[in-house]
C-alpha atoms as a PDB file:
ATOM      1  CA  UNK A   1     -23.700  95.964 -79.875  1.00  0.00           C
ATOM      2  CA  UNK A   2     -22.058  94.116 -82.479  1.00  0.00           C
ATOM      3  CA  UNK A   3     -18.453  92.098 -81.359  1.00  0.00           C
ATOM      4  CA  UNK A   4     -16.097  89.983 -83.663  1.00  0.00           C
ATOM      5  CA  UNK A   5     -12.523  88.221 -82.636  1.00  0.00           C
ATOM      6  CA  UNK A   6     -10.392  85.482 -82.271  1.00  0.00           C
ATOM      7  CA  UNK A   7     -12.231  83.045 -80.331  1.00  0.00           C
ATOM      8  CA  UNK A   8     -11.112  82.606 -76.468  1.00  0.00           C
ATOM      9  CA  UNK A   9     -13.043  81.790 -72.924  1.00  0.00           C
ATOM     10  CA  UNK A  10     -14.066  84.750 -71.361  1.00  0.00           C
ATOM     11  CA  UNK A  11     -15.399  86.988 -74.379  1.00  0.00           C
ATOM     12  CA  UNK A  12     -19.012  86.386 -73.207  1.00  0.00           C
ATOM     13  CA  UNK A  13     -17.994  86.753 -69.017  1.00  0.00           C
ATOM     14  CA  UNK A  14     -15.932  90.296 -70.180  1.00  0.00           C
ATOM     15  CA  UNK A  15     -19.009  92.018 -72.105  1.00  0.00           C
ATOM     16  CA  UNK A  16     -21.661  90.894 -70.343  1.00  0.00           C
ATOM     17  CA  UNK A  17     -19.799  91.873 -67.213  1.00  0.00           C
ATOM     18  CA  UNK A  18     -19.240  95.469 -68.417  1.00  0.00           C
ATOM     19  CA  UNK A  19     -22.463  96.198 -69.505  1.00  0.00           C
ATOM     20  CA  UNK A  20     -23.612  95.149 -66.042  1.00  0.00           C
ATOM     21  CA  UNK A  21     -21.095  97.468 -64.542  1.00  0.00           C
ATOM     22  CA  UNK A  22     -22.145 100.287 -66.827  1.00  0.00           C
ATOM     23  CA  UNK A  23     -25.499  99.874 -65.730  1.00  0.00           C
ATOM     24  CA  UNK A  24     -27.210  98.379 -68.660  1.00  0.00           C
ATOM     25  CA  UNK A  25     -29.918  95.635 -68.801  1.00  0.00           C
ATOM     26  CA  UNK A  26     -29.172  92.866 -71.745  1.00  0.00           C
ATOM     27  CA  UNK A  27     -32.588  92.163 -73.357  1.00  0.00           C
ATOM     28  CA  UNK A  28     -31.349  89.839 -76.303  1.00  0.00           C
ATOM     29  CA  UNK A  29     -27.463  88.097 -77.032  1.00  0.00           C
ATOM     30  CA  UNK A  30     -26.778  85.983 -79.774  1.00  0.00           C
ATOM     31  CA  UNK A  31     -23.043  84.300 -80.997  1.00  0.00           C
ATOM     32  CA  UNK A  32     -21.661  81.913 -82.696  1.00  0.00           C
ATOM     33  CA  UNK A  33     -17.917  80.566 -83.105  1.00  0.00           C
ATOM     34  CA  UNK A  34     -16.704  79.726 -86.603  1.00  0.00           C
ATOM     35  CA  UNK A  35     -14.615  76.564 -85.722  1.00  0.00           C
ATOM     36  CA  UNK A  36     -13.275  76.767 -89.510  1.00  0.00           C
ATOM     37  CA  UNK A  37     -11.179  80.384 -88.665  1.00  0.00           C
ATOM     38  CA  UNK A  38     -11.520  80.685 -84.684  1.00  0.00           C
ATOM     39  CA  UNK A  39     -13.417  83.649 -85.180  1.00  0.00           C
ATOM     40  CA  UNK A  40     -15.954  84.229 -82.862  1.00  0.00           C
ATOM     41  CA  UNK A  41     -19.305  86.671 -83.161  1.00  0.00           C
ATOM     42  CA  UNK A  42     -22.222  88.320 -80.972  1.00  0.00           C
ATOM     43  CA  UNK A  43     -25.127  90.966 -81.065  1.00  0.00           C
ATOM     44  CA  UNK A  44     -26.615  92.036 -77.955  1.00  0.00           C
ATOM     45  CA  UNK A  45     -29.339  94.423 -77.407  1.00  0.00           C
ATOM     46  CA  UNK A  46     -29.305  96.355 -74.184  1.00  0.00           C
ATOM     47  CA  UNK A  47     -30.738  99.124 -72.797  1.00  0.00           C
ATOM     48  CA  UNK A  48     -29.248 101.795 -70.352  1.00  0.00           C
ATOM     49  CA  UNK A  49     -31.019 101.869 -67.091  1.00  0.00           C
ATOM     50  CA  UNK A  50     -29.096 104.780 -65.610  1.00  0.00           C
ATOM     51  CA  UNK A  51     -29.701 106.869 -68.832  1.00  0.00           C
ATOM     52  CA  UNK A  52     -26.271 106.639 -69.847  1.00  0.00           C
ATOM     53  CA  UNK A  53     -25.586 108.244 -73.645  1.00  0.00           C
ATOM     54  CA  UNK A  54     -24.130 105.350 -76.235  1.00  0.00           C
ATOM     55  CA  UNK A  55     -21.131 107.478 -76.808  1.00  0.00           C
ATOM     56  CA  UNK A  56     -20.655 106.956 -72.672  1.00  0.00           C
ATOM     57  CA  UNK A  57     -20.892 103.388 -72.990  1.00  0.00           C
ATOM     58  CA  UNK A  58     -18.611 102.808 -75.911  1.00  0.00           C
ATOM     59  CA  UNK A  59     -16.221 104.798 -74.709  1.00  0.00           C
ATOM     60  CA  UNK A  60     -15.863 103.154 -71.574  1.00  0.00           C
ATOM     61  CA  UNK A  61     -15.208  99.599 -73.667  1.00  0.00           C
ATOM     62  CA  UNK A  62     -12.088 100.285 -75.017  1.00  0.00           C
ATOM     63  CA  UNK A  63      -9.800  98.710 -72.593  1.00  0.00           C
ATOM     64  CA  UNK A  64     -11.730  95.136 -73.006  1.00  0.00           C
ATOM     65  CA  UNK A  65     -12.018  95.650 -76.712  1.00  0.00           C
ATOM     66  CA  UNK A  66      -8.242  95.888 -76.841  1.00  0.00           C
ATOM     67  CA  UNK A  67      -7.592  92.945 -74.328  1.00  0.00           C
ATOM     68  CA  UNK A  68      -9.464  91.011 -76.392  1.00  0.00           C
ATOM     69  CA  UNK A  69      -8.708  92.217 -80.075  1.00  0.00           C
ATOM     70  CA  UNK A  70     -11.999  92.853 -81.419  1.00  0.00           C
ATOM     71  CA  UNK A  71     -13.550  94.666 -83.578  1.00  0.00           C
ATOM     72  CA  UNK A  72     -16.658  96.258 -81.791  1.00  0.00           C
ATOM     73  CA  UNK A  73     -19.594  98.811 -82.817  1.00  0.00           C
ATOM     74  CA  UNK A  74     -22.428 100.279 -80.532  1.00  0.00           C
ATOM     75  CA  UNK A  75     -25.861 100.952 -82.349  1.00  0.00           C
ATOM     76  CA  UNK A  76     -29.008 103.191 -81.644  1.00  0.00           C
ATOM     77  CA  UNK A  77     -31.670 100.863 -82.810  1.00  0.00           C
ATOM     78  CA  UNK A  78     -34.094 103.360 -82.290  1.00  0.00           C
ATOM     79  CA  UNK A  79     -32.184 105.668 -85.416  1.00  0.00           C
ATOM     80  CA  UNK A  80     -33.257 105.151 -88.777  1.00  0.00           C
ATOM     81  CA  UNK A  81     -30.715 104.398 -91.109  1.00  0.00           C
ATOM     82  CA  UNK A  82     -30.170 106.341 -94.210  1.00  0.00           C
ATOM     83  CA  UNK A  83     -30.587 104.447 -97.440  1.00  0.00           C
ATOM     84  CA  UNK A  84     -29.840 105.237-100.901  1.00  0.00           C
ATOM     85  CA  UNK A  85     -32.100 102.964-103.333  1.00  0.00           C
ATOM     86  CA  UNK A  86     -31.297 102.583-107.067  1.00  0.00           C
ATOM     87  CA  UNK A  87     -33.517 101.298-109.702  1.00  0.00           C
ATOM     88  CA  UNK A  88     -33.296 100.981-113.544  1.00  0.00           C
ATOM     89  CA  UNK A  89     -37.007  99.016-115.057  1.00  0.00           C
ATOM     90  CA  UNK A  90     -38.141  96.847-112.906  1.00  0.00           C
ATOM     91  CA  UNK A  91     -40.054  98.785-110.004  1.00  0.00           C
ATOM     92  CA  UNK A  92     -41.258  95.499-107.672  1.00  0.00           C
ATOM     93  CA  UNK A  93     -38.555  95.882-105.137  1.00  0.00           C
ATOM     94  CA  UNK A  94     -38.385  99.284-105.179  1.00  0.00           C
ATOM     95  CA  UNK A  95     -42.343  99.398-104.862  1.00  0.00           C
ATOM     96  CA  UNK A  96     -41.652  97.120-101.855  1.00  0.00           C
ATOM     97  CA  UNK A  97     -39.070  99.054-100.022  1.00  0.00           C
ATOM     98  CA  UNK A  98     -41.111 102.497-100.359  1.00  0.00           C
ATOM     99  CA  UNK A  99     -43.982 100.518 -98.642  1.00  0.00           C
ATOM    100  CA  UNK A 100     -42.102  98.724 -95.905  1.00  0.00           C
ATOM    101  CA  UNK A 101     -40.636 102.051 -95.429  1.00  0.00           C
ATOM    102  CA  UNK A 102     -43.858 103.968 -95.347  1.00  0.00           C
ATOM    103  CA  UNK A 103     -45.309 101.642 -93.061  1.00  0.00           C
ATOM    104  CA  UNK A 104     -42.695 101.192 -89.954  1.00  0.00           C
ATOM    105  CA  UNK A 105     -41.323  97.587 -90.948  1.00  0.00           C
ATOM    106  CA  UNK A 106     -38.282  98.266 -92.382  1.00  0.00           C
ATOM    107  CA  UNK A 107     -36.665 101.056 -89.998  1.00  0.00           C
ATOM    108  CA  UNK A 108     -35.326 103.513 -92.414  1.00  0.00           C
ATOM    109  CA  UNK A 109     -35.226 106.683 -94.030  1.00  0.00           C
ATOM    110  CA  UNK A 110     -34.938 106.448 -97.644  1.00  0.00           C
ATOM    111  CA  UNK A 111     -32.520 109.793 -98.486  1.00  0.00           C
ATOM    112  CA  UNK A 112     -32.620 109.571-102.164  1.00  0.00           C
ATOM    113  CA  UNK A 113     -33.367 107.356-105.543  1.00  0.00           C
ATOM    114  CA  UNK A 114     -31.361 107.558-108.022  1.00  0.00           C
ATOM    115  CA  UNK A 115     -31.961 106.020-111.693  1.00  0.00           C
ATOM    116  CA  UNK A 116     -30.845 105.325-115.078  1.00  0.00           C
ATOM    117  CA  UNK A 117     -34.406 105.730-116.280  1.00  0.00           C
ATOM    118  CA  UNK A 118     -37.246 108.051-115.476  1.00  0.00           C
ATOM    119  CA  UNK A 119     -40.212 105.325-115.162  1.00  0.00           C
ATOM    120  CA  UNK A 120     -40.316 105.933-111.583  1.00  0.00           C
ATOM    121  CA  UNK A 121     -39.488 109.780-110.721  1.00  0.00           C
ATOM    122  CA  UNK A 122     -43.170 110.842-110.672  1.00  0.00           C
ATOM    123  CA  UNK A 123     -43.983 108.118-107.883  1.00  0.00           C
ATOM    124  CA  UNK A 124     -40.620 108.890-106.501  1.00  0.00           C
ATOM    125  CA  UNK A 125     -41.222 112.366-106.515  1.00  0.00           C
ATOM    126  CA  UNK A 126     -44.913 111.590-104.882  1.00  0.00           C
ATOM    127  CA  UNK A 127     -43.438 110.142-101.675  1.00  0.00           C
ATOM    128  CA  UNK A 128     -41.294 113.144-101.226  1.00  0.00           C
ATOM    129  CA  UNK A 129     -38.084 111.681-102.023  1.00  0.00           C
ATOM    130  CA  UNK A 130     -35.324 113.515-103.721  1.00  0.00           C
ATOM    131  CA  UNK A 131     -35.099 111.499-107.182  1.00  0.00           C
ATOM    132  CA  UNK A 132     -31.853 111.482-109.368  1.00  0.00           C
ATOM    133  CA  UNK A 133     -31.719 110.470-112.995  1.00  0.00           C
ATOM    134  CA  UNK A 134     -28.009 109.920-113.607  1.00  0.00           C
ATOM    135  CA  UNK A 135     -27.571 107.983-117.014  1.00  0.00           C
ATOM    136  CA  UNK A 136     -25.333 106.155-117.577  1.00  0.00           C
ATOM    137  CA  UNK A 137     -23.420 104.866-120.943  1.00  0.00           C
ATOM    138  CA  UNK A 138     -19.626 103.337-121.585  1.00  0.00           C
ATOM    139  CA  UNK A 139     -18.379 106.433-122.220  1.00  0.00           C
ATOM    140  CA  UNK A 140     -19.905 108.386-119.255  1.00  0.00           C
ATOM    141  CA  UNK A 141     -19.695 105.316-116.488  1.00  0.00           C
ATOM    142  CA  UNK A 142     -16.806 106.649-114.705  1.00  0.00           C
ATOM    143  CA  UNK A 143     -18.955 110.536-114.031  1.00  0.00           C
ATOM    144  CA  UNK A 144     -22.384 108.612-113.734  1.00  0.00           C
ATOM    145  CA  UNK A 145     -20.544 106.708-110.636  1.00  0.00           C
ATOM    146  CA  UNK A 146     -18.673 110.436-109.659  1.00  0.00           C
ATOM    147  CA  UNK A 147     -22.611 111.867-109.498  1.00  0.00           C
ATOM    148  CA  UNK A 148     -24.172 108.745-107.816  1.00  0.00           C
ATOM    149  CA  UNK A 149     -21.238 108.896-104.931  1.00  0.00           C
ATOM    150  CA  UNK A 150     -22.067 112.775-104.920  1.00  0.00           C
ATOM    151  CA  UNK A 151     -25.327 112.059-103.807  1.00  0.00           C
ATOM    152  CA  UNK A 152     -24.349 109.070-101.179  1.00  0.00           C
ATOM    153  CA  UNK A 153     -22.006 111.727 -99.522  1.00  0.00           C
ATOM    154  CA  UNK A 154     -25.006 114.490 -99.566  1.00  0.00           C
ATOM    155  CA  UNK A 155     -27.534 112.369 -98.644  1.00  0.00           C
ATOM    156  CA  UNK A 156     -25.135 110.901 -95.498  1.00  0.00           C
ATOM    157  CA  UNK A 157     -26.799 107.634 -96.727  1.00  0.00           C
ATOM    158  CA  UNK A 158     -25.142 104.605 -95.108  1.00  0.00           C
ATOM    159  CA  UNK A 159     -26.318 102.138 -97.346  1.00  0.00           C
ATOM    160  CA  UNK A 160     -27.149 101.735-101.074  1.00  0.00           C
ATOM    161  CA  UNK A 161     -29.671  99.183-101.886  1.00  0.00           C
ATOM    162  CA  UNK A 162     -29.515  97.880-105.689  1.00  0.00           C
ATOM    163  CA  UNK A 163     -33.300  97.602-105.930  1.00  0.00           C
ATOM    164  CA  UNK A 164     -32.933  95.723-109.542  1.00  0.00           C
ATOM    165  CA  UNK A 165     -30.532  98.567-110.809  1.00  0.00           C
ATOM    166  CA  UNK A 166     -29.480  96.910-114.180  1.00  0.00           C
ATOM    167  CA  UNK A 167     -25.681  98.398-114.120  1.00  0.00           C
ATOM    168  CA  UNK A 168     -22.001  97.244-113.388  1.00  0.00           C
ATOM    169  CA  UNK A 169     -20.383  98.885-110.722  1.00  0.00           C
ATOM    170  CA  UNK A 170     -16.878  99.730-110.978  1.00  0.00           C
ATOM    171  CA  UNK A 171     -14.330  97.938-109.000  1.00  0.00           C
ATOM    172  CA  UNK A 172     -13.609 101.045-107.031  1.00  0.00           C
ATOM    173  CA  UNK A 173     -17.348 101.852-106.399  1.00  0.00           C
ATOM    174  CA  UNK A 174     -17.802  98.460-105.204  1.00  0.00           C
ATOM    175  CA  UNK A 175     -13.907  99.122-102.769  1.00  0.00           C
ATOM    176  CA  UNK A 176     -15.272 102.136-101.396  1.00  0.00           C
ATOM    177  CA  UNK A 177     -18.722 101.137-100.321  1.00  0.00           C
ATOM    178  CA  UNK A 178     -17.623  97.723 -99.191  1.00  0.00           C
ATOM    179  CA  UNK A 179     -20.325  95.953 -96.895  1.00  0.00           C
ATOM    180  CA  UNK A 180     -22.806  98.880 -97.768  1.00  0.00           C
ATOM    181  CA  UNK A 181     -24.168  98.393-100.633  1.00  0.00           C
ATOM    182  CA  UNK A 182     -27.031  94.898-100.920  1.00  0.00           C
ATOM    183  CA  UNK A 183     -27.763  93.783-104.728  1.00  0.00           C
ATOM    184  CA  UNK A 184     -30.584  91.487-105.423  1.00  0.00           C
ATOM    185  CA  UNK A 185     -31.089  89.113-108.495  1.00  0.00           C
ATOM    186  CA  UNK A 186     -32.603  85.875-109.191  1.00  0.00           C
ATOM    187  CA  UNK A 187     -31.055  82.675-108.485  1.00  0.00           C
ATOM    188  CA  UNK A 188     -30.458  81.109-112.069  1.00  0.00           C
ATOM    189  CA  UNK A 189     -27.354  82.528-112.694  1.00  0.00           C
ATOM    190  CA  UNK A 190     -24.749  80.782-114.137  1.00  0.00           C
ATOM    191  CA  UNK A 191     -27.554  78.814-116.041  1.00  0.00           C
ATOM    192  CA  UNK A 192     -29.633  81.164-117.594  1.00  0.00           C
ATOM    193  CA  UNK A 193     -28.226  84.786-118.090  1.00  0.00           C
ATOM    194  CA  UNK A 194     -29.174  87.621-120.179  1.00  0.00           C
ATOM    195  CA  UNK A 195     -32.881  89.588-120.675  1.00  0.00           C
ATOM    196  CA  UNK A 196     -35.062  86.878-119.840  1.00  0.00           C
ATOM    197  CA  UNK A 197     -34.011  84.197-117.599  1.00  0.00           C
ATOM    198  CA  UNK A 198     -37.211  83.445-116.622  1.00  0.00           C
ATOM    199  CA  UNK A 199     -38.219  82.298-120.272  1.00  0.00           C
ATOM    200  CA  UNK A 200     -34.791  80.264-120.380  1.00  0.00           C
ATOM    201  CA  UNK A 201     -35.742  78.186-116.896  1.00  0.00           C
ATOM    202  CA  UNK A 202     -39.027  77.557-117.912  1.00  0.00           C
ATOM    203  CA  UNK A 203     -37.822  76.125-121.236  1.00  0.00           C
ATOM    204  CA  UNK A 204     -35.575  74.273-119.359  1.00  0.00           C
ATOM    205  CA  UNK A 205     -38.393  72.827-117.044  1.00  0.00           C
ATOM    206  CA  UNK A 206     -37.123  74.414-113.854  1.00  0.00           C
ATOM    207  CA  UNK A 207     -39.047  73.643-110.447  1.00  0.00           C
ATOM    208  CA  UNK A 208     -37.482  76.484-108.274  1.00  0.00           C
ATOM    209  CA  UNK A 209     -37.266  79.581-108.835  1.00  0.00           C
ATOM    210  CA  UNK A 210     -35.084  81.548-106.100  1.00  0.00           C
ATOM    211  CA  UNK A 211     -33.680  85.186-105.022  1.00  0.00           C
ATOM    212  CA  UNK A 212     -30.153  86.048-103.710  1.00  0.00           C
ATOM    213  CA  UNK A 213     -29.356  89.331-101.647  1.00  0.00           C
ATOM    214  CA  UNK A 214     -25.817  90.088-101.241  1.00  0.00           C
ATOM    215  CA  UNK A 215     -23.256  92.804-100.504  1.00  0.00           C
ATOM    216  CA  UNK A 216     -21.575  93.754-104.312  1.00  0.00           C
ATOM    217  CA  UNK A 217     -17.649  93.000-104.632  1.00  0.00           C
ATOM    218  CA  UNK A 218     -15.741  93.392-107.547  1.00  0.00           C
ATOM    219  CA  UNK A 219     -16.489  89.799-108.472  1.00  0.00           C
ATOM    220  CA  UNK A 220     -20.039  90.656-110.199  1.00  0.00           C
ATOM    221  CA  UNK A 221     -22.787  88.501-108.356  1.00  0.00           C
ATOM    222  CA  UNK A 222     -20.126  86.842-106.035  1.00  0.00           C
ATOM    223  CA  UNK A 223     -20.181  88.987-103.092  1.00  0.00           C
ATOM    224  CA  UNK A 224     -21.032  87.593 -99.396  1.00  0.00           C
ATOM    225  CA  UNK A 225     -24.761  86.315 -99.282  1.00  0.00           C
ATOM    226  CA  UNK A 226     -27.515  87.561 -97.114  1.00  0.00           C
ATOM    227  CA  UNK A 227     -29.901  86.318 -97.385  1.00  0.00           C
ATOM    228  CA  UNK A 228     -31.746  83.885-100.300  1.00  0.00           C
ATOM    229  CA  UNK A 229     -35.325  81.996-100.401  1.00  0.00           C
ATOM    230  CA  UNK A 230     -37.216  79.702-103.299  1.00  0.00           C
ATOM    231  CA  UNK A 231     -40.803  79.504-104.374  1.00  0.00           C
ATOM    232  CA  UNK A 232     -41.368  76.383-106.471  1.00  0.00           C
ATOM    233  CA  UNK A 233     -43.197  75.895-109.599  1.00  0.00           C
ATOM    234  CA  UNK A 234     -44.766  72.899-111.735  1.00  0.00           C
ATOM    235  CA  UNK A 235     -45.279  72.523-115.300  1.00  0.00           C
ATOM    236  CA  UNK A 236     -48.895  73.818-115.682  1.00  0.00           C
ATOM    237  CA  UNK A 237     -47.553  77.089-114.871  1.00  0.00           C
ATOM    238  CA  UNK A 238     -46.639  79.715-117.947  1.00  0.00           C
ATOM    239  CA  UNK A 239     -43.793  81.999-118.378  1.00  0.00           C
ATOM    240  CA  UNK A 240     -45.698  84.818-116.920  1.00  0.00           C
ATOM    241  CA  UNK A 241     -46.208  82.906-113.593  1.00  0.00           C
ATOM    242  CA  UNK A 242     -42.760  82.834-113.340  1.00  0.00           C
ATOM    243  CA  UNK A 243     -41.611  86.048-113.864  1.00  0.00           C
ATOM    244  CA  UNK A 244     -44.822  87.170-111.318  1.00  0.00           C
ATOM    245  CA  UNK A 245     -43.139  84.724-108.695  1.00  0.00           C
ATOM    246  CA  UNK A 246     -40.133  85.783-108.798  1.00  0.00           C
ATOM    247  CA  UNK A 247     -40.435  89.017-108.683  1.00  0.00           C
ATOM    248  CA  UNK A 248     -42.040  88.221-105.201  1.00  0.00           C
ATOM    249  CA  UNK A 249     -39.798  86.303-103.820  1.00  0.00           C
ATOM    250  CA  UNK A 250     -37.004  88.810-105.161  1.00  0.00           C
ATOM    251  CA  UNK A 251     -39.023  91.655-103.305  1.00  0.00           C
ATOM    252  CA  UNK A 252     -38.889  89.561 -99.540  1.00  0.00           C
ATOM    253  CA  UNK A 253     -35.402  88.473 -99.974  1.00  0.00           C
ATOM    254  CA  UNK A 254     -34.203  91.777-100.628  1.00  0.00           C
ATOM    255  CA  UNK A 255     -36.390  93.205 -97.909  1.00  0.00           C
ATOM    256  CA  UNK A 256     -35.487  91.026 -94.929  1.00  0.00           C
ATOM    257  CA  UNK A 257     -31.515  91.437 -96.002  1.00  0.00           C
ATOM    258  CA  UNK A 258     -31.716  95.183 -95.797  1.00  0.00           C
ATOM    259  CA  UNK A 259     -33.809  94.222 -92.201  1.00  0.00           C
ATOM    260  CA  UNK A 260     -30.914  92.462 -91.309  1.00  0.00           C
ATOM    261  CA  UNK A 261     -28.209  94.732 -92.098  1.00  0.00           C
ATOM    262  CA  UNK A 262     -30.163  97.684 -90.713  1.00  0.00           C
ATOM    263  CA  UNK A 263     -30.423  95.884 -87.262  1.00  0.00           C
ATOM    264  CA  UNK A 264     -26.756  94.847 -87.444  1.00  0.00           C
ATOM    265  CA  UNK A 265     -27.687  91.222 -87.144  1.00  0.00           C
ATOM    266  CA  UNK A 266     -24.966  91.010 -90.357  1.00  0.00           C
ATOM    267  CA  UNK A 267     -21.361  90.417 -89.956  1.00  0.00           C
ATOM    268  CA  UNK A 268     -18.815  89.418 -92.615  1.00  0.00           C
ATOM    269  CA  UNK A 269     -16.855  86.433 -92.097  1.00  0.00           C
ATOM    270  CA  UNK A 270     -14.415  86.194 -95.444  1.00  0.00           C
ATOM    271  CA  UNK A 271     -16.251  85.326 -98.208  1.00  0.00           C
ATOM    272  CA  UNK A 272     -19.402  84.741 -96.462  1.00  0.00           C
ATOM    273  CA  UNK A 273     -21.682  85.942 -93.698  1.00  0.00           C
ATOM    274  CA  UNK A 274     -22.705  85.480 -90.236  1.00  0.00           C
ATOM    275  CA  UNK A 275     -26.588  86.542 -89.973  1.00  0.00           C
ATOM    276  CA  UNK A 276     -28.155  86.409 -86.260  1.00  0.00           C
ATOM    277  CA  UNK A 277     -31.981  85.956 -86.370  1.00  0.00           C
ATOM    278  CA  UNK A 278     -34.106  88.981 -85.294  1.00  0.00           C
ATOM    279  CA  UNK A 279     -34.420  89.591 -82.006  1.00  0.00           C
ATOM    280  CA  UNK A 280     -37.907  89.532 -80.598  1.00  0.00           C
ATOM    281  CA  UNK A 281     -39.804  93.146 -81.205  1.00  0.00           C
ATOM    282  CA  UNK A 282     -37.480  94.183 -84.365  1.00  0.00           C
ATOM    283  CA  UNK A 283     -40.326  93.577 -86.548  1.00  0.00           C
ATOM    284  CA  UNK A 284     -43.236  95.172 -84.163  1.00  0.00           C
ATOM    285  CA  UNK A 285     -42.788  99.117 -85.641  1.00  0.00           C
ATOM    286  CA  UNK A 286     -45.092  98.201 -88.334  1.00  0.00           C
ATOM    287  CA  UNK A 287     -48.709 100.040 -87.785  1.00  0.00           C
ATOM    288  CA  UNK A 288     -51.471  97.482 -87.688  1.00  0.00           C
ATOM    289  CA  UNK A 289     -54.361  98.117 -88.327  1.00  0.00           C
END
């Protein structure tokens, strides 16, 4: 259960109260009050212990939603969530997802990939996974993004992860997916942009190389942050070793902000994010072993 509003006493009394009345047992709450807006934020995880359906249970929240203003959602954490990956050259994140997928520790079902390039349809293809090559140049942009939304709508997919896809999306892409579609890239930009930024900060004598996940605006490489992480690196290391470490740190950073957004520990706050920790368990689907 994910709840966001003005802040006020009594938020916490009113939902915990109703979810005791409904019948349901609260295994994990989490919230925070942004004293800069007044807004105020929670995720709980509960379970019904009368057997009651979700749509029961939501339905029967109205009334305090609307006493209180907020904006609420009710989740099955035991659903997968459909995800739409792109890609263009660089395969580690994508690599990473499929196997996190594969695995159980990232809790979704990966609908479709869809690419500029064909490097990665046989492996694609290998895993059982629909694979799209949808090219894309200035003059065909606009039906590239028609045929990539085609598929999101097919698919159902209620997130698109930019797993190092190397294109701009449109401003009206980017307004009619807002909050669901994550972008990684490395953390050098503004300083070093272009092909090889990696070759630029180690020119440059840089000692950390970092990884930002965000949800794409408009404003390219600007939208609210997820997630973000550093590796650092001293000046017996080569070119190569950077590029090799951050495409690893890239990898986890996108991974645990599609965790987080999958588990609806995310919510947006204005420009920015509020990001609960995971609760205990959310990570214990992978197969050991």
């Amino acid at each position: 259960m994910m709840v966001s509003c003005s802040a006020r006493a009594g938020i916490v009394a009113a939902v915990s109260g109703y979810l005791a009345q409904a019948g349901c047992n609260i295994n994990d709450s989490s919230q925070f009050t942004d004293r800069d807006n007044g807004r105020f934020f929670m995720r709980i995880r509960f379970v019904s212990e009368e057997g009651r359906s979700l749509d029961d249970i939501t339905g029967g929240f109205g009334a305090i939603g609307a006493e209180f203003g907020m904006e609420h959602e009710f989740h099955d954490l035991s659903r997968k969530t459909r995800v739409v990956v792109m890609v263009s050259r660089f395969g580690h994140c994508l690599n990473d997802l499929l196997y996190r997928s594969r695995i159980g520790a990232l809790p979704v079902e990966i609908a479709a990939v869809i690419s500029n390039h064909t490097d990665y349809q046989k492996q694609v293809v290998n895993e059982d996974i629909p694979f799209h090559l949808i090219r894309v140049t200035s003059e065909t942009k606009p039906r590239a993004e028609a045929a990539i939304m085609d598929v999101v709508h097919e698919t159902g997919a209620e997130l698109v992860v930019l797993a190092r896809y190397m294109q701009v999306l449109s401003d009206r892409m980017c307004r009619e997916m807002s909050g669901r579609i994550i972008n990684i890239h490395h953390s050098f930009l503004p300083s070093f942009k272009g092909a090889n930024p990696y070759k630029q900060a180690y020119a440059r004598g840089v000692r950390l190389i970092g990884a930002t996940a965000h949800y794409v605006t408009a404003d390219l490489d600007e939208g609210p942050i997820i997630e973000q992480d550093i590796v650092r690196v001293s000046h017996a290391q080569s070119p190569g070793d950077y590029v090799s470490l951050g495409r690893d740190v890239e990898s986890q950073v996108l991974a645990r902000a599609v965790h987080a957004h999958i588990n609806h520990r995310v919510f947006l706050n204005g420009e920015k994010t509020v990001v609960f920790p995971a609760s205990p368990g959310e990570y214990a689907s992978e197969r050991m072993g």
